[in-house]
Protein backbone atom coordinates (compact mmCIF):
# COMPACT_ATOMS: atom_id res chain seq x y z
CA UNK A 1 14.34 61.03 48.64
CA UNK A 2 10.54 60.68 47.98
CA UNK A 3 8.67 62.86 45.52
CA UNK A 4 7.06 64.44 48.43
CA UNK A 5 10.41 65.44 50.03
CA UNK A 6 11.82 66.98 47.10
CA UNK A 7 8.46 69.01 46.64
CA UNK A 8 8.71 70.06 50.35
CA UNK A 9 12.16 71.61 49.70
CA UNK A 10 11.20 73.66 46.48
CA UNK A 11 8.08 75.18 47.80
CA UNK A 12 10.66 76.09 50.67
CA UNK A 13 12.77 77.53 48.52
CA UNK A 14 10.70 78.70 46.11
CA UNK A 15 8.11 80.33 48.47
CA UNK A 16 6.02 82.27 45.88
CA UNK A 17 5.74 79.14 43.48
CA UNK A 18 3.28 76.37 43.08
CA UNK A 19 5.71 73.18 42.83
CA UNK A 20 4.12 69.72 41.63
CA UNK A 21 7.08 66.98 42.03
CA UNK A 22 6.24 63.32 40.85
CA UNK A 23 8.35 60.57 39.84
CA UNK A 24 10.15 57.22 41.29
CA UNK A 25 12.81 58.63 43.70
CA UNK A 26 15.63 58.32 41.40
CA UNK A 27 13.97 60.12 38.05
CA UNK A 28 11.84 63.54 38.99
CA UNK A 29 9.78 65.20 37.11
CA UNK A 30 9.30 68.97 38.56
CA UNK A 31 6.78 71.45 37.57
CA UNK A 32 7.10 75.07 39.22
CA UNK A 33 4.82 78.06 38.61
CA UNK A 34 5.69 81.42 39.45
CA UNK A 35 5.79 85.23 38.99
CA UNK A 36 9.36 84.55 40.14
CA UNK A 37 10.26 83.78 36.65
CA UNK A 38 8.78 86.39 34.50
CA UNK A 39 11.16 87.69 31.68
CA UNK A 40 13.53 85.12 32.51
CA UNK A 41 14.18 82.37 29.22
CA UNK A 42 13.50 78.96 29.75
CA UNK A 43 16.94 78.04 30.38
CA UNK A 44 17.16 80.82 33.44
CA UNK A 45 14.22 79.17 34.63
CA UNK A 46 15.27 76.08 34.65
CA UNK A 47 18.37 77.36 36.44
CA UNK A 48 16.87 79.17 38.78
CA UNK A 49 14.87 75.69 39.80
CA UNK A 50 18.35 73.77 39.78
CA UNK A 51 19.51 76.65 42.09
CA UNK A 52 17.04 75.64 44.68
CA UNK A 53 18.71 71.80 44.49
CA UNK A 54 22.53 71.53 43.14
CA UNK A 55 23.49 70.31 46.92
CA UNK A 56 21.14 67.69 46.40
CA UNK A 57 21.99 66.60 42.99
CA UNK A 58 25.73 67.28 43.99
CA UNK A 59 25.84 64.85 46.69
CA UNK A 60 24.14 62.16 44.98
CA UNK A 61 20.52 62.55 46.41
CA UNK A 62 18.90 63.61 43.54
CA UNK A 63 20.39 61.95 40.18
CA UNK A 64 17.60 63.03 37.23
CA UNK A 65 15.44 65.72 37.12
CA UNK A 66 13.30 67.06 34.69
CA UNK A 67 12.09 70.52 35.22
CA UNK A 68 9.66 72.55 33.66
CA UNK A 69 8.89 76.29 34.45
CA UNK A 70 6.12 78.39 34.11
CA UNK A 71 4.64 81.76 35.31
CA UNK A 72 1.36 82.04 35.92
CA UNK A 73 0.23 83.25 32.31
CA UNK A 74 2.07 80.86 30.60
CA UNK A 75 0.63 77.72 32.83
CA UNK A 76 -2.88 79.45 32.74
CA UNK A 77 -2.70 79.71 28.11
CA UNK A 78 -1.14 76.20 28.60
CA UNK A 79 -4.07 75.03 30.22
CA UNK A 80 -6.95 77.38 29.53
């Protein structure tokens, strides 16, 4: 699965989020913004993002992922 394709499938899934997926096809490296995860600890965020894949990962079409999650404030002081 290409970079792209992943992307395609979390900005499905994760319809209120800006998703930025790069890597090689086998390693990802995910970056999701959203009001969707607002109060939630990094871990739940993470989860929620791994949510959106698991039958991907679980059947071997996605093997690494790295995922970082942000809501809009956070990404905005990140990168101010």
């Amino acid at each position: 699965m290409s970079p792209e394709d992943l992307q395609t499938v979390l900005r499905e899934k994760l319809a209120d989020c800006e998703v930025n997926v790069s890597g090689d096809g086998y390693h990802y490296q995910v970056i999701a913004i959203g009001k969707v995860f607002e109060g939630l600890s990094a871990v739940k965020k993470q989860q929620t993002v791994y949510g959106c894949i698991n039958d991907l990962i679980a059947d071997g079409t996605v093997h690494a992922v790295s995922i970082k999650a942000y809501t809009p404030e956070e990404w905005s002081t990140m990168n101010g």
